[in-house]
N, C-alpha and C. Protein backbone atom coordinates (compact mmCIF):
# COMPACT_ATOMS: atom_id res chain seq x y z
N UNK A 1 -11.17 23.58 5.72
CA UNK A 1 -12.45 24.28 5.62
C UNK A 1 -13.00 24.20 4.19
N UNK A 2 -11.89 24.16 3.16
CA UNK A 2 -12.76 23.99 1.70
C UNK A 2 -13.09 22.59 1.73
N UNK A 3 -12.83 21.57 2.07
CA UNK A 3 -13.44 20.32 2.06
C UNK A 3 -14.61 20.35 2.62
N UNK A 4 -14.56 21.12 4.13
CA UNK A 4 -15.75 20.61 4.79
C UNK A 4 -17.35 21.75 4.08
N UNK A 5 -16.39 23.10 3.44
CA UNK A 5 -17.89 23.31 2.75
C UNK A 5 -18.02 23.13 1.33
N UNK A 6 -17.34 22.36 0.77
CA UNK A 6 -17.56 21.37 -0.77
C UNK A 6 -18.48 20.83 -0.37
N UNK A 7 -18.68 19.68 0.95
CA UNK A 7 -19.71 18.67 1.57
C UNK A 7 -21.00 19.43 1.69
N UNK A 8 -20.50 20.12 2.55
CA UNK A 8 -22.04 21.06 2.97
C UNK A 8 -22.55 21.72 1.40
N UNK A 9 -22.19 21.87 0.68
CA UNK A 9 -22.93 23.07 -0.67
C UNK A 9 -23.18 21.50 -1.23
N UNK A 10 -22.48 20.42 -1.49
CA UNK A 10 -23.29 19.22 -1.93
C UNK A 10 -24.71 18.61 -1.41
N UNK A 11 -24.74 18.52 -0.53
CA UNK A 11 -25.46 18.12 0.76
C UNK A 11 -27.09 19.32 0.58
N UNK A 12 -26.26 20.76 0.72
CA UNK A 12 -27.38 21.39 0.76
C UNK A 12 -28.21 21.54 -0.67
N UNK A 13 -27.47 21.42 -1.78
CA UNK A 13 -27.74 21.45 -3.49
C UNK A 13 -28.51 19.85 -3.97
N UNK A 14 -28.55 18.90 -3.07
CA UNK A 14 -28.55 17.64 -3.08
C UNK A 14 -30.02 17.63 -3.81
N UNK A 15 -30.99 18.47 -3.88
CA UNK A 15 -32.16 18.21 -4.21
C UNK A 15 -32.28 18.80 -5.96
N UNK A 16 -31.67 19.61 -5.83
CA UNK A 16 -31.18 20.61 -7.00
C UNK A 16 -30.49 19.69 -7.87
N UNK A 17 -29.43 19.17 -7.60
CA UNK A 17 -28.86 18.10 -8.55
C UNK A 17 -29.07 16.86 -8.79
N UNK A 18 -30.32 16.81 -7.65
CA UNK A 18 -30.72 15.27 -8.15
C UNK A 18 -29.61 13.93 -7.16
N UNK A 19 -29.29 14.28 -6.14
CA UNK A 19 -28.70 13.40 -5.58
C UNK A 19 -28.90 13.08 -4.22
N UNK A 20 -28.33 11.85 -3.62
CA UNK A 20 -28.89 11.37 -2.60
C UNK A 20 -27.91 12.66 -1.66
N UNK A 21 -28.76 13.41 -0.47
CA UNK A 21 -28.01 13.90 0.35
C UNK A 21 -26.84 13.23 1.28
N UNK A 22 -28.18 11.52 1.70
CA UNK A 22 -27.19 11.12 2.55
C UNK A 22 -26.20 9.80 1.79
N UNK A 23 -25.71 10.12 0.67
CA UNK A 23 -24.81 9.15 -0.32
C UNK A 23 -23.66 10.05 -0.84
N UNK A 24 -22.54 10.84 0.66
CA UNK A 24 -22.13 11.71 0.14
C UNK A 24 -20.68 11.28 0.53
N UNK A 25 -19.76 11.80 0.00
CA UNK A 25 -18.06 10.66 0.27
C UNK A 25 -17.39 11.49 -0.21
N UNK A 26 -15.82 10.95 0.58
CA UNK A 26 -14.56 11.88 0.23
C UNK A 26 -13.49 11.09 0.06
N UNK A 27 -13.09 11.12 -1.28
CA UNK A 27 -11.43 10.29 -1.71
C UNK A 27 -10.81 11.04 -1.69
N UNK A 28 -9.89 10.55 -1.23
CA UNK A 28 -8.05 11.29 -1.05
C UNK A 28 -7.07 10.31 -1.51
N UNK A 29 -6.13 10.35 -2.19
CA UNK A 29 -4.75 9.67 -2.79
C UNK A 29 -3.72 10.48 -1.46
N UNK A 30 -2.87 9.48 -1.23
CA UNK A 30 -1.61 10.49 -0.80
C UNK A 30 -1.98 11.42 0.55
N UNK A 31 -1.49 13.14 0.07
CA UNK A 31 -1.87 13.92 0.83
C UNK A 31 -3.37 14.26 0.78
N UNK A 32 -3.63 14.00 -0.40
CA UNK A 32 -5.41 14.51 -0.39
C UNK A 32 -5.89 12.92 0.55
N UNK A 33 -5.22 11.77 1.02
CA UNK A 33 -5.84 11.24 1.72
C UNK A 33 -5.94 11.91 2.93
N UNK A 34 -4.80 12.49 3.04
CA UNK A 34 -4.71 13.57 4.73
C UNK A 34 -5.88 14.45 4.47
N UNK A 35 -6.29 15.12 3.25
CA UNK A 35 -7.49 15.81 3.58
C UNK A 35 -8.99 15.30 3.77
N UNK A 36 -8.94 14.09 3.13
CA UNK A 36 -10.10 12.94 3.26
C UNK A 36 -10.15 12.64 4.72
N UNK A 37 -9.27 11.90 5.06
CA UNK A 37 -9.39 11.74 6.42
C UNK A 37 -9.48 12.59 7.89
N UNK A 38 -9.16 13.98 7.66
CA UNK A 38 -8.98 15.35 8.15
C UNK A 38 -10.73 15.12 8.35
N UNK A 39 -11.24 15.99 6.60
CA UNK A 39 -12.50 15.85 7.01
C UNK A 39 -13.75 14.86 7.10
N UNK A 40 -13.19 13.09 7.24
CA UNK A 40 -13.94 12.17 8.12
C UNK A 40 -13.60 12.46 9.42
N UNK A 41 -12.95 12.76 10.16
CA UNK A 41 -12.52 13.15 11.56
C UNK A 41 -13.15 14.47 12.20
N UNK A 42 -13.29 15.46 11.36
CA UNK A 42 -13.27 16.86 11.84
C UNK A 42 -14.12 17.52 11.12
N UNK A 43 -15.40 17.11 11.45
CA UNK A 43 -16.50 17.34 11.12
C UNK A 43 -17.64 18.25 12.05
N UNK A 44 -18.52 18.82 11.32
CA UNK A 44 -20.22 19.22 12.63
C UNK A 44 -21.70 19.07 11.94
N UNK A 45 -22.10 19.62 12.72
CA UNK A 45 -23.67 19.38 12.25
C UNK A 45 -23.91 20.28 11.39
N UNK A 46 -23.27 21.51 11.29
CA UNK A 46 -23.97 22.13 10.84
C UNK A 46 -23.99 23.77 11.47
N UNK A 47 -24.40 25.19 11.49
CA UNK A 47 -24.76 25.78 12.16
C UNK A 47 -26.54 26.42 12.05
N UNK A 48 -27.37 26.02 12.78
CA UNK A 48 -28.67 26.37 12.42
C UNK A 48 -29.15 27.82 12.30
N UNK A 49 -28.34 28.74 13.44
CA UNK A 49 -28.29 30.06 13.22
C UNK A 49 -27.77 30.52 11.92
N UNK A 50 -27.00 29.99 11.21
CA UNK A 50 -26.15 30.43 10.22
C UNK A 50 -27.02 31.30 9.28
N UNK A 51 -26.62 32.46 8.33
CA UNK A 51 -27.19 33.31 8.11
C UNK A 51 -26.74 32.67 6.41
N UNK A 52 -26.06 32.01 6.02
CA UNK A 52 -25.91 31.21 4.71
C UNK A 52 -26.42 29.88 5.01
N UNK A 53 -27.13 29.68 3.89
CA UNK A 53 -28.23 28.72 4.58
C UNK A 53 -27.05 26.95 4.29
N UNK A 54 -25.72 27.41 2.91
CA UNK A 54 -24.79 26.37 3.20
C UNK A 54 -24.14 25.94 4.78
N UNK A 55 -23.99 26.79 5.57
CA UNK A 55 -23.42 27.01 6.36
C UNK A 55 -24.18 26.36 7.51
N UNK A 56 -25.66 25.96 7.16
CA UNK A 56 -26.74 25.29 8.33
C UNK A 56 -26.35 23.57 8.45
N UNK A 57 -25.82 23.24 7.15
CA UNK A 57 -25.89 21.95 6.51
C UNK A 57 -24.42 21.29 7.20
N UNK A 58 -24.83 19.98 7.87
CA UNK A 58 -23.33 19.24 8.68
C UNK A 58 -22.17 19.10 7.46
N UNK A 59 -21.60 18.64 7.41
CA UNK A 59 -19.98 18.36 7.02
C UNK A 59 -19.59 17.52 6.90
N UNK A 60 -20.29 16.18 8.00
CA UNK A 60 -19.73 14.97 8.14
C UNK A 60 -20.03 14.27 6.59
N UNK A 61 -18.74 13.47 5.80
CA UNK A 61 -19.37 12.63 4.97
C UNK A 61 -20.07 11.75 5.14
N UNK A 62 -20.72 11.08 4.58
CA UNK A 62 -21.13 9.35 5.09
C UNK A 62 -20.25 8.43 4.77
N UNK A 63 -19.22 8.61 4.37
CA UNK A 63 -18.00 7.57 3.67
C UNK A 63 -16.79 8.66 3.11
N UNK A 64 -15.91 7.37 3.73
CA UNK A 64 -14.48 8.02 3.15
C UNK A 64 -13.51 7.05 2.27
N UNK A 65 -12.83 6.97 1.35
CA UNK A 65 -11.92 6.34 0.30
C UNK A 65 -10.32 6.65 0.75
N UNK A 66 -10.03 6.23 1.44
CA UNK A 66 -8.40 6.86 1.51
C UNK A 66 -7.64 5.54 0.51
N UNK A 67 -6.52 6.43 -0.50
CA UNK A 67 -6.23 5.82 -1.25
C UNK A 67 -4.23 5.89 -0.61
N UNK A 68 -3.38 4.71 -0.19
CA UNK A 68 -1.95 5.31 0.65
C UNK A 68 -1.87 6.44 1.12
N UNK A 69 -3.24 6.69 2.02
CA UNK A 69 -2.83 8.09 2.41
C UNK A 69 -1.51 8.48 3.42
N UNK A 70 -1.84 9.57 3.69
CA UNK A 70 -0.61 10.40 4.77
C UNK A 70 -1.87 10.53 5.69
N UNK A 71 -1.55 10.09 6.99
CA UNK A 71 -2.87 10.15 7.91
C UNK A 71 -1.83 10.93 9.22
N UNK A 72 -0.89 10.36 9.72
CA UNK A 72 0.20 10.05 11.31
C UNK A 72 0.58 11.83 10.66
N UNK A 73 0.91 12.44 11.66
CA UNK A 73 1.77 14.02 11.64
C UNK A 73 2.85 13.46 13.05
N UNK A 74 2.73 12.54 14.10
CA UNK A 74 3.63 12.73 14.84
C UNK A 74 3.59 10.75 15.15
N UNK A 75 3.96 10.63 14.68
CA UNK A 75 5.17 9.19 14.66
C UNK A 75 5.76 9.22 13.85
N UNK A 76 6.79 7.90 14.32
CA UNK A 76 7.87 7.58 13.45
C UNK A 76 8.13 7.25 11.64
N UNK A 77 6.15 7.02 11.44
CA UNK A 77 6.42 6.49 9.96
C UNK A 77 5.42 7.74 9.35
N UNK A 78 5.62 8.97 10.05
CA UNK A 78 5.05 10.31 9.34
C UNK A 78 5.94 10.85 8.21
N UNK A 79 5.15 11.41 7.12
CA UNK A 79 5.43 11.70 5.74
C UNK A 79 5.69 13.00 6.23
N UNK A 80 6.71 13.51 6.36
CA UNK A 80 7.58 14.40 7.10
C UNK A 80 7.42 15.62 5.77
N UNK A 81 7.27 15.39 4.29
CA UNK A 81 7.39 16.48 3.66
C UNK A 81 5.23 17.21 3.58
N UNK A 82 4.71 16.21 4.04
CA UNK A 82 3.54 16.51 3.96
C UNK A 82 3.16 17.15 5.38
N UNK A 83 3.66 17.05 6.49
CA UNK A 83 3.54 17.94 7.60
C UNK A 83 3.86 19.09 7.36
N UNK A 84 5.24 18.97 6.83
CA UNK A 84 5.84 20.67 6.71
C UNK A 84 5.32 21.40 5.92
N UNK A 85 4.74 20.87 4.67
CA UNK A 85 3.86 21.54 3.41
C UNK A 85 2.41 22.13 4.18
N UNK A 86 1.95 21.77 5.07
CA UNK A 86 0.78 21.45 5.81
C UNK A 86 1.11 22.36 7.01
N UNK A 87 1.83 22.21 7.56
CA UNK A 87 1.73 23.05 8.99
C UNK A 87 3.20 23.47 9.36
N UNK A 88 4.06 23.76 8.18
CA UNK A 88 5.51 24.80 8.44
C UNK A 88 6.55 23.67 9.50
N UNK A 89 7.26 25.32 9.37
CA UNK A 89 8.77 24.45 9.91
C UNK A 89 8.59 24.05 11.76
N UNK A 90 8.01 24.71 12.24
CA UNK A 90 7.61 24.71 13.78
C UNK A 90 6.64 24.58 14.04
N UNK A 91 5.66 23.51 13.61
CA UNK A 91 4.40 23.70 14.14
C UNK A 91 3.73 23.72 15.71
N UNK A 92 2.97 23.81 15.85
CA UNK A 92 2.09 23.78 17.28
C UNK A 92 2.44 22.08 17.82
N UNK A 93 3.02 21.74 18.44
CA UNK A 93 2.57 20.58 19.14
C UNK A 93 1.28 20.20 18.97
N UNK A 94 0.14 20.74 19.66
CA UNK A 94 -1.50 20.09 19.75
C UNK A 94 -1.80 20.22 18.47
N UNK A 95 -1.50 21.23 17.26
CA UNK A 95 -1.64 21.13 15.72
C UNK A 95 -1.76 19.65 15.33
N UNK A 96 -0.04 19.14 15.48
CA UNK A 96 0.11 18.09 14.87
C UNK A 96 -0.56 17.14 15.28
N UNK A 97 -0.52 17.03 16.78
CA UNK A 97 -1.48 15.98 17.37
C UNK A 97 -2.96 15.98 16.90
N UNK A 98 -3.78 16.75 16.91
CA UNK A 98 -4.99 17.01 16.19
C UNK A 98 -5.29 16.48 14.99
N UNK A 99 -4.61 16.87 13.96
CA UNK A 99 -4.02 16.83 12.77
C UNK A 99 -3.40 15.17 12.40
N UNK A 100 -3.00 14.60 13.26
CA UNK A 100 -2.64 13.37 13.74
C UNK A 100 -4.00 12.68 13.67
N UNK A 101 -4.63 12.37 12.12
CA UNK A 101 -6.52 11.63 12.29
C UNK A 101 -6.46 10.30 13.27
N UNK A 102 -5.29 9.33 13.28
CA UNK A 102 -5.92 8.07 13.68
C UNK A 102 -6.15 8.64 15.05
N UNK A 103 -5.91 9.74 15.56
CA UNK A 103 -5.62 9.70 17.45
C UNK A 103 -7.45 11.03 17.29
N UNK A 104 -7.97 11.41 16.32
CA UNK A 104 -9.07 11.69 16.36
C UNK A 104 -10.99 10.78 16.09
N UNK A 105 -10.49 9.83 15.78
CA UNK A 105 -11.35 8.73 15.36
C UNK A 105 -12.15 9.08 15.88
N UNK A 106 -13.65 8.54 16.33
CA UNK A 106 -14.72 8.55 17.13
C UNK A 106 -16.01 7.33 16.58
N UNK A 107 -16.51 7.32 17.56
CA UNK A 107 -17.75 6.36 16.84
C UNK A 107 -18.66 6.98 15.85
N UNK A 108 -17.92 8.33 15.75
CA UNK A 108 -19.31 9.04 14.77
C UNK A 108 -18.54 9.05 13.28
N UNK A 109 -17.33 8.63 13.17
CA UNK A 109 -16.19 8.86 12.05
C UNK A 109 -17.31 7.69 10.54
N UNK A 110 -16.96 8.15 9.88
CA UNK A 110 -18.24 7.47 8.32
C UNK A 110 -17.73 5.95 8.27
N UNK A 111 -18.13 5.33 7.83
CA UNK A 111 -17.39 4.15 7.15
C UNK A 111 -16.57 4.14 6.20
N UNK A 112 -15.30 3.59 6.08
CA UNK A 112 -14.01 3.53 5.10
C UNK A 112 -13.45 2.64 5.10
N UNK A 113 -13.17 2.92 3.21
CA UNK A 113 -12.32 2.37 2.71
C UNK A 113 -11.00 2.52 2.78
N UNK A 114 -9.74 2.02 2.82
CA UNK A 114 -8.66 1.80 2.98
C UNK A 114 -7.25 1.05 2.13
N UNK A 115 -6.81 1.53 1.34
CA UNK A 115 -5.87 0.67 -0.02
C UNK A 115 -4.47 1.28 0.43
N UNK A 116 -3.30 0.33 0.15
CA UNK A 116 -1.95 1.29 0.37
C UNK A 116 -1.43 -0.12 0.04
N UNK A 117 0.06 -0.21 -0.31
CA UNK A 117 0.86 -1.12 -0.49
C UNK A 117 2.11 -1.18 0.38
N UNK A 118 2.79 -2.38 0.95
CA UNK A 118 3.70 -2.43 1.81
C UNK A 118 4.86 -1.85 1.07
N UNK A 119 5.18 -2.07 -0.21
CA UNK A 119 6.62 -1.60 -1.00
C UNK A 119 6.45 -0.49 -1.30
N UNK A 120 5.28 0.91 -0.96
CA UNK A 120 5.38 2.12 -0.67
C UNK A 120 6.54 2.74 0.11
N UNK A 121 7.00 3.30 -0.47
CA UNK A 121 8.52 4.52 0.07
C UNK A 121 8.38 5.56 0.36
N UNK A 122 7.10 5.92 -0.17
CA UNK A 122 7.15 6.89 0.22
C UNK A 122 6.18 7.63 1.76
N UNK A 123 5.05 6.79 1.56
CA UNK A 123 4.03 7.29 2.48
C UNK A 123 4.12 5.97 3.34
N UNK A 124 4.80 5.53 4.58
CA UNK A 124 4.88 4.13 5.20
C UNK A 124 3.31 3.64 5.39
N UNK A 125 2.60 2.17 5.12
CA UNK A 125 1.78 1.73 5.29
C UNK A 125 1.41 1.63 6.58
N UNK A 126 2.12 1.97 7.44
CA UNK A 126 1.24 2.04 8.92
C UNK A 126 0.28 3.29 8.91
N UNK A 127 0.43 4.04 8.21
CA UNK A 127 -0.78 5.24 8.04
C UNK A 127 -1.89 4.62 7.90
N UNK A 128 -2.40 3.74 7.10
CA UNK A 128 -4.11 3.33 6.99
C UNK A 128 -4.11 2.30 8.14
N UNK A 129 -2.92 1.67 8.12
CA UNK A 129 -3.45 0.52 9.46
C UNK A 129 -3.57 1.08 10.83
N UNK A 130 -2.91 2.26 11.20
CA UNK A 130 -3.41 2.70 12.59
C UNK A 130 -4.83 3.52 12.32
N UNK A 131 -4.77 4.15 10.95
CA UNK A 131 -6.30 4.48 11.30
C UNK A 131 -7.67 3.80 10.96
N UNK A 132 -7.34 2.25 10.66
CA UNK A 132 -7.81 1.28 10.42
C UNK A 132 -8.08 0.56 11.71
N UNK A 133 -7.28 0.51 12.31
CA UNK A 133 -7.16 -0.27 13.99
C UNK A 133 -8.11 0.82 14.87
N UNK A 134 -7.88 2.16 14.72
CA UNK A 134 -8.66 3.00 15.43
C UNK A 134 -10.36 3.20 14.98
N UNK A 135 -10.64 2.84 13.78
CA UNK A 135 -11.64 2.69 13.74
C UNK A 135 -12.31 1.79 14.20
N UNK A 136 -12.02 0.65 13.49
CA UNK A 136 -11.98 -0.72 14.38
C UNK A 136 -12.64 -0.45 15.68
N UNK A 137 -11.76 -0.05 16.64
CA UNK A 137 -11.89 -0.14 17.96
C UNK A 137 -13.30 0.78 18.92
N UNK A 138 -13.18 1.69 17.41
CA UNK A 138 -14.82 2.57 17.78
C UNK A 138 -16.25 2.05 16.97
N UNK A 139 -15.51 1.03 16.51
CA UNK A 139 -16.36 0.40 15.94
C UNK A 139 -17.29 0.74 14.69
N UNK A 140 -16.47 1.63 13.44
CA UNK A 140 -16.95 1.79 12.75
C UNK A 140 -16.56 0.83 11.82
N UNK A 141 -17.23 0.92 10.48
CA UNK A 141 -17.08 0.37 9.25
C UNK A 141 -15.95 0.24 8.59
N UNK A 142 -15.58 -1.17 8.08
CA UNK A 142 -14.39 -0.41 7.58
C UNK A 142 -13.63 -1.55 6.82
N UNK A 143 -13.15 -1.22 5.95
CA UNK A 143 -12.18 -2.29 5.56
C UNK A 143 -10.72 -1.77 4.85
N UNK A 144 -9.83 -2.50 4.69
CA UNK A 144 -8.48 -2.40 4.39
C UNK A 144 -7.62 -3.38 3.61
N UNK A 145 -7.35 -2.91 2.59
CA UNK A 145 -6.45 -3.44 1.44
C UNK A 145 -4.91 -2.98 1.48
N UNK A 146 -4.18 -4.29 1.83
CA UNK A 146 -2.70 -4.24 1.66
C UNK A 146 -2.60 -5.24 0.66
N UNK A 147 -1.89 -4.06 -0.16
CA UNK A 147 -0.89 -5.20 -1.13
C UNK A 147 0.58 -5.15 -0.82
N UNK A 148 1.03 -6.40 -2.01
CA UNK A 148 2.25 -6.02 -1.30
C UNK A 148 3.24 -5.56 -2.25
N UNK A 149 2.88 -5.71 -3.38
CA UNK A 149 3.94 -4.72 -4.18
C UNK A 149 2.97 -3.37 -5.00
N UNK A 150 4.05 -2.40 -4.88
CA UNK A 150 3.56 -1.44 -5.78
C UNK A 150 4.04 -0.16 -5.25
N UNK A 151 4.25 0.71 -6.24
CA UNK A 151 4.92 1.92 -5.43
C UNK A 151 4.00 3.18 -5.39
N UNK A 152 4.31 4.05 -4.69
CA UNK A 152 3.34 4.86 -4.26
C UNK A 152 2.91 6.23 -5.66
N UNK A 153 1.62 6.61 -5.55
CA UNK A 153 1.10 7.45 -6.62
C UNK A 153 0.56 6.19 -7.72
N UNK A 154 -0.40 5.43 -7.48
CA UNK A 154 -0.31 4.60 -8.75
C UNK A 154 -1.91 5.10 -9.01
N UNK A 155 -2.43 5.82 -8.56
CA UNK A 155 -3.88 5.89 -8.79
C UNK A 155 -4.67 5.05 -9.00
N UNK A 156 -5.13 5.19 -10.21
CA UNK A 156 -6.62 3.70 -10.32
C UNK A 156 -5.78 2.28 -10.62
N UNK A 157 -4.37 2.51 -11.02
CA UNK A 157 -3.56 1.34 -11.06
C UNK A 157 -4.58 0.23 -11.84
N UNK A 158 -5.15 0.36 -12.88
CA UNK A 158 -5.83 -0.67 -13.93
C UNK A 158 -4.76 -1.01 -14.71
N UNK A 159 -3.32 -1.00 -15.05
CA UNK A 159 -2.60 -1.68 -15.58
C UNK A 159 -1.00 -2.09 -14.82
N UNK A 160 -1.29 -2.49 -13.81
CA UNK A 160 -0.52 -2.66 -12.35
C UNK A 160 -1.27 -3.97 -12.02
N UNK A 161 -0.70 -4.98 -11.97
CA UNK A 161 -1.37 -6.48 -11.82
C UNK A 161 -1.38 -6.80 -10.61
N UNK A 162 -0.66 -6.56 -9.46
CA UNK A 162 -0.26 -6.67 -7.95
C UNK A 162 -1.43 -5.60 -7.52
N UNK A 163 -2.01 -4.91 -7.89
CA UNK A 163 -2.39 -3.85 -7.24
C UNK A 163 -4.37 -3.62 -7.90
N UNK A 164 -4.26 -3.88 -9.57
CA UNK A 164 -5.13 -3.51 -10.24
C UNK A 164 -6.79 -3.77 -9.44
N UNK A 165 -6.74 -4.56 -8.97
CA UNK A 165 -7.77 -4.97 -7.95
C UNK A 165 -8.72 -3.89 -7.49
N UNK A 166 -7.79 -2.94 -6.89
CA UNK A 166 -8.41 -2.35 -5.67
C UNK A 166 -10.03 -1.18 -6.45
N UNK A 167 -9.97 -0.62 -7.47
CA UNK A 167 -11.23 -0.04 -7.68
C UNK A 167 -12.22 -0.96 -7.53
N UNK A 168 -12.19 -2.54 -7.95
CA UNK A 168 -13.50 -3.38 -8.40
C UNK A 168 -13.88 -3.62 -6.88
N UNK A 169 -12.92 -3.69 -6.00
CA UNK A 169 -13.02 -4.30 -4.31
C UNK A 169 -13.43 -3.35 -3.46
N UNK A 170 -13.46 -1.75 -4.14
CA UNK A 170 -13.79 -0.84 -3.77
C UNK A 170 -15.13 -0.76 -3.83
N UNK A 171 -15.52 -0.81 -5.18
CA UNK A 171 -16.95 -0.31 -5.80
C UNK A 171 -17.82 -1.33 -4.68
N UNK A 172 -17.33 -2.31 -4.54
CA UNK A 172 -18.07 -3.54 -4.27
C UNK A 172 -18.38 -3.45 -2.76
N UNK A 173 -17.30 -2.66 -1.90
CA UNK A 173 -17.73 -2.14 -1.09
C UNK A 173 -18.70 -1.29 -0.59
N UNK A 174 -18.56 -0.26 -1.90
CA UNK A 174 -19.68 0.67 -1.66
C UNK A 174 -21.35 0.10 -2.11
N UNK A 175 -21.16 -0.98 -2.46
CA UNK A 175 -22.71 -1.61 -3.03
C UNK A 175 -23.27 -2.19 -1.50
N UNK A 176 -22.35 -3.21 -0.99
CA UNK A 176 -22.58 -3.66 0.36
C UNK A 176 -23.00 -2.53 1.11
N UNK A 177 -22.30 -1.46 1.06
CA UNK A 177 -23.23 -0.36 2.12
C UNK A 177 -24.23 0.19 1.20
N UNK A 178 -24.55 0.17 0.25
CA UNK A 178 -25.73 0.69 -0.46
C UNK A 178 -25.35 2.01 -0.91
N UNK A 179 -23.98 2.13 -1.19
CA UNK A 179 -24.08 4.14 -1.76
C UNK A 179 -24.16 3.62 -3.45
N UNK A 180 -24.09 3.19 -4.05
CA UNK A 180 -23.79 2.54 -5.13
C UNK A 180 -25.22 1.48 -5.48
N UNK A 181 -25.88 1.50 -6.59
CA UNK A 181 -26.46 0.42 -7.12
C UNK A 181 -25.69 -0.84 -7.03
N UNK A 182 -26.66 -2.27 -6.77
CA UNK A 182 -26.07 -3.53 -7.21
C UNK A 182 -25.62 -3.68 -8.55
N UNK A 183 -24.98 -4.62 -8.49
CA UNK A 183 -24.16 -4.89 -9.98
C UNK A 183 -25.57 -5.19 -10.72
N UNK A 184 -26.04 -4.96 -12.33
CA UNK A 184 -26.48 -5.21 -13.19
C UNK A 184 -28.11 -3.73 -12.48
N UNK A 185 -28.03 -3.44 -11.94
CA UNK A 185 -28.68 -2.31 -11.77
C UNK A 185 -28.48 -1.17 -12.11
N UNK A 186 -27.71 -0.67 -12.87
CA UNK A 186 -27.35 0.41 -13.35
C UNK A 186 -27.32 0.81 -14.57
C-alpha cells in the first residue's frame, strides 16, 4: 500500500512538480524488486468517491525496472528468506499464490524491464524469466537481460565488466518507449 500511494501522490502532484503524469515507474533491486513487481501487478484506477483527492488517482505505473528481483513466493527457485520476511512462518496459501506476481500478470501489467544474472545464489534467475514469459504471453512490453556472471546485490554495477551494461541498455529502453528524452536531447 505505501508503493501504490507513493504512485498515486506522484501522479496526483504531477502538475505541481512539473512532471509528466503519465511517465511514471517503479525500480526494485532484489526484494524491492518483489515490491516493484507487487505494485506492476496489483494495481486500480483509482477511487472517484474518495474523500482524499490522492486517493481518486490510479496506482498503476506505466513502467516497471526489476533489477534480480524476488518475484516466485511458491516454487522451487523461491527466495525462501524473502517470503518469510514478507508473509511469516505460516502464511495463507492464496497469500503466497497472489503474492506469487508472475501467476498475476495481465494485459493491463506496464511495460518492463528485466536484468538478473545466471551465477546469482542468491535470488535464482528463473524469477524474471517466468515473469518475463508471463508477460510475454499477455502480451505486454518487455524485455530481459541475462548475464551470465555476476553475483547478486551489484546495483548499478558500473565497475563489474560482465554485467556493467545493463543501466546504458536500460536507459535506452526507456527512450524507445519515450519516458526518457532521445540521446543528445537533454
Amino acid at each position: 500500500t505505501d508503493a501504490q500511494r507513493a504512485i498515486r501522490l506522484v501522479r496526483a502532484r504531477a502538475a505541481e512538480w512539473n512532471i509528466d503524469p503519465a511517465k511514471i515507474g517503479v525500480i526494485g533491486f532484489s526484494a524491492g524488486g518483489h515490491l516493484a513487481s507487487t505494485a506492476a501487478t496489483h494495481f486500480d484506477e483509482g477511487d472517484a468517491a474518495a474523500a482524499d483527492p490522492v486517493d481518486r488517482v490510479g496506482c498503476r505505473p506505466d513502467f516497471a525496472i526489476l533489477c534480480y528481483p524476488v518475484i516466485s513466493f511458491d516454487e522451487p527457485w523461491t527466495h525462501r528468506g524473502s517470503q518469510h520476511n514478507l508473509l511469516g512462518e505460516a502464511p495463507d496459501p492464496e497469500l503466497v499464490r497472489k503474492l506469487s506476481n508472475e501467476k498475476s500478470v495481465t494485459e493491463r501489467n506496464p511495460p518492463t524491464f528485466l536484468w538478473h544474472t545466471t551465477e546469482d545464489s542468491v535470488v535464482p534467475v528463473e524469477n524474471p524469466i517466468e515473469f518475463y514469459l508471463a508477460l510475454k504471453r499477455h502480451a505486454v512490453p518487455c524485455e530481459l537481460l541475462i548475464f551470465e556472471r555476476g553475483r547478486h546485490g551489484l546495483g548499478l554495477a558500473r565497475d563489474i565488466p560482465s554485467v556493467s551494461s545493463w543501466p546504458d541498455r536500460c536507459l535506452d529502453w526507456m527512450r524507445i518507449h519515450d519516458w526518457l528524452p532521445a540521446t543528445g536531447d537533454q
